[in-house]
Every structure is written in C-alpha cells, then in structure tokens.
C-alpha atoms as a PDB file:
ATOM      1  CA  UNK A   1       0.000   0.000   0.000  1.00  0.00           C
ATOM      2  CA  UNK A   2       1.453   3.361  -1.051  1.00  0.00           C
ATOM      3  CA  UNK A   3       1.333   5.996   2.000  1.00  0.00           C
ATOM      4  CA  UNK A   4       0.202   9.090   0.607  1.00  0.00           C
ATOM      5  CA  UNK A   5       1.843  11.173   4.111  1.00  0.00           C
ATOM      6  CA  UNK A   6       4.538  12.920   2.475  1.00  0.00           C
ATOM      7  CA  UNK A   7       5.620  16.888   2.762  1.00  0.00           C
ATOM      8  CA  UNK A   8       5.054  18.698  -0.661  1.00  0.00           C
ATOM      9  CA  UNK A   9       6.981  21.266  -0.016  1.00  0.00           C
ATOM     10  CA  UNK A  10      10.245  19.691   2.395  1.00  0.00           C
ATOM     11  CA  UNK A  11      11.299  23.399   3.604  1.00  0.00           C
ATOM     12  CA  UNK A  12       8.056  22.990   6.384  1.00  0.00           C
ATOM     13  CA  UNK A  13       7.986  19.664   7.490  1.00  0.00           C
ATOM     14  CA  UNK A  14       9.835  21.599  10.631  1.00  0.00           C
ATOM     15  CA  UNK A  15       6.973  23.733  11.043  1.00  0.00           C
ATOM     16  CA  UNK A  16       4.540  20.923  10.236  1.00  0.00           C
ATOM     17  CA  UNK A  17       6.175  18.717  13.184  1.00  0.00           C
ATOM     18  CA  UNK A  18       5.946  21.483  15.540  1.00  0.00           C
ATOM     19  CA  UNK A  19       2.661  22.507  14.597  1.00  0.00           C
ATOM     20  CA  UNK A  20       1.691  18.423  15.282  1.00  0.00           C
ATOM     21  CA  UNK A  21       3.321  18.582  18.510  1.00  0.00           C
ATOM     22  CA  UNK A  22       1.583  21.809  19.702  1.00  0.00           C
ATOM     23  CA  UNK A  23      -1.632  20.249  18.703  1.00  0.00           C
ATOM     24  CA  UNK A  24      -0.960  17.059  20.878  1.00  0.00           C
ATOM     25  CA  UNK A  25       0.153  19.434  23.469  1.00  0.00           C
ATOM     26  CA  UNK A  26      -3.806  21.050  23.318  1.00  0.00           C
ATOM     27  CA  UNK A  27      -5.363  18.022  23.242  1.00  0.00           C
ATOM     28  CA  UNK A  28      -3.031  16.111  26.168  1.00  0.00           C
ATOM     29  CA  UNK A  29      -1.617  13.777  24.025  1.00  0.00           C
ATOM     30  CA  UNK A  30       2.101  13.045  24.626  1.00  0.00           C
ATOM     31  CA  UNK A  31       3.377  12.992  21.566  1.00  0.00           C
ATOM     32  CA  UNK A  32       6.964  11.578  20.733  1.00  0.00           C
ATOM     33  CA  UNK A  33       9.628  12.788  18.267  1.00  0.00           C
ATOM     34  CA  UNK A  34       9.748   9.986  15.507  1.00  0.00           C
ATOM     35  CA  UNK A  35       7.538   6.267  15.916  1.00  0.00           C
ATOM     36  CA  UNK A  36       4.341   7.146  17.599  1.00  0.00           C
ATOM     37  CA  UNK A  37       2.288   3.497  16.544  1.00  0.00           C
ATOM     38  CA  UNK A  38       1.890   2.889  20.272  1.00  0.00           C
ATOM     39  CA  UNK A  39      -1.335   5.557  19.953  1.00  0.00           C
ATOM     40  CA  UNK A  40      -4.574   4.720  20.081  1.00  0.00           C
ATOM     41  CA  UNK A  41      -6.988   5.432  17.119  1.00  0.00           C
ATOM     42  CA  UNK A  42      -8.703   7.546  19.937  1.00  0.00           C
ATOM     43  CA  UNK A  43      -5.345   9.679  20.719  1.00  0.00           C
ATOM     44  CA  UNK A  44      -3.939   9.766  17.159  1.00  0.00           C
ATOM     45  CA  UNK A  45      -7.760  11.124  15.644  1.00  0.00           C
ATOM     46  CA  UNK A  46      -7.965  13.469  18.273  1.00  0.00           C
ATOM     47  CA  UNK A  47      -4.346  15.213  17.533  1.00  0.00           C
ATOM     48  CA  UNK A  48      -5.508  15.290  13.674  1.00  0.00           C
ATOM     49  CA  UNK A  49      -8.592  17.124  14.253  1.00  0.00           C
ATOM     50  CA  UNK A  50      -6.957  19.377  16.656  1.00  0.00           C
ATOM     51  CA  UNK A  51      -4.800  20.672  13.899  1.00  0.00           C
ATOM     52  CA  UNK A  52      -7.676  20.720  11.494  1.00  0.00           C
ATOM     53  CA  UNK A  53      -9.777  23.047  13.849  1.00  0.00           C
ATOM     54  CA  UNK A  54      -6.887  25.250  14.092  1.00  0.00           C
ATOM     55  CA  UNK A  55      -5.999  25.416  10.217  1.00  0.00           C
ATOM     56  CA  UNK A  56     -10.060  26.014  10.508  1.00  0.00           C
ATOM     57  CA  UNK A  57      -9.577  28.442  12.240  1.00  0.00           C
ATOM     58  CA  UNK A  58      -6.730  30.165  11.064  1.00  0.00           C
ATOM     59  CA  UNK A  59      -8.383  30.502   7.643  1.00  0.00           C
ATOM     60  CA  UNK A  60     -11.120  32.063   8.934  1.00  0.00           C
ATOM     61  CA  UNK A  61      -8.694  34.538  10.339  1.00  0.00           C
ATOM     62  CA  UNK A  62      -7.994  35.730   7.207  1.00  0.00           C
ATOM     63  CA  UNK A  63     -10.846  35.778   5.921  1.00  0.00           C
ATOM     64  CA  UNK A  64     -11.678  38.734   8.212  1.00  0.00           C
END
C-alpha cells in the first residue's frame, strides 16, 4: 500500500512537526519525536482534528 503522508513542499515539514506537537500538546496527548504506533486510534484522531480546527480556524482569520 502506497502511503500518501509525504511533505510537498520539504522546507516545512519543521513547522509541520511542531505545529503536530503543539496540537498534541492542546489536546493532552504526549506525543513523541519519531515512531508514535503505540497511539490509540482515539489519541492519534484526536491530535488530527486538533490541527484541522486550528488550520479552521486560522483561515477564517484571514478571511476577516
């Protein structure tokens, strides 16, 4: 199965990381740098639609 997770621009997978991490932070998920497959589905869907609510939000932002 090809993963489709990959960085299209490389320059801000350092911002992407810390912007993942932050999330966890938010949601009290302790996040590791590197392997995290020891999450649950539970923890792992709740860091992903932490950072979706923010990039929600940030558009929104703009919009204004």
């Amino acid at each position: 199965m090809k993963s489709n997770n990959r960085i299209n621009v490389p320059e801000a997978k350092q911002g992407m990381d810390q912007f993942k991490m932050q999330a966890a932070s938010e949601v009290g998920v302790n996040l590791k740098n590197g392997y995290n497959g020891d999450l649950t589905s539970r923890e792992a869907g709740s860091v992903g639609g932490q950072m979706v609510k923010k990039m929600i939000e940030s558009y929104e932002q703009g919009l204004k």
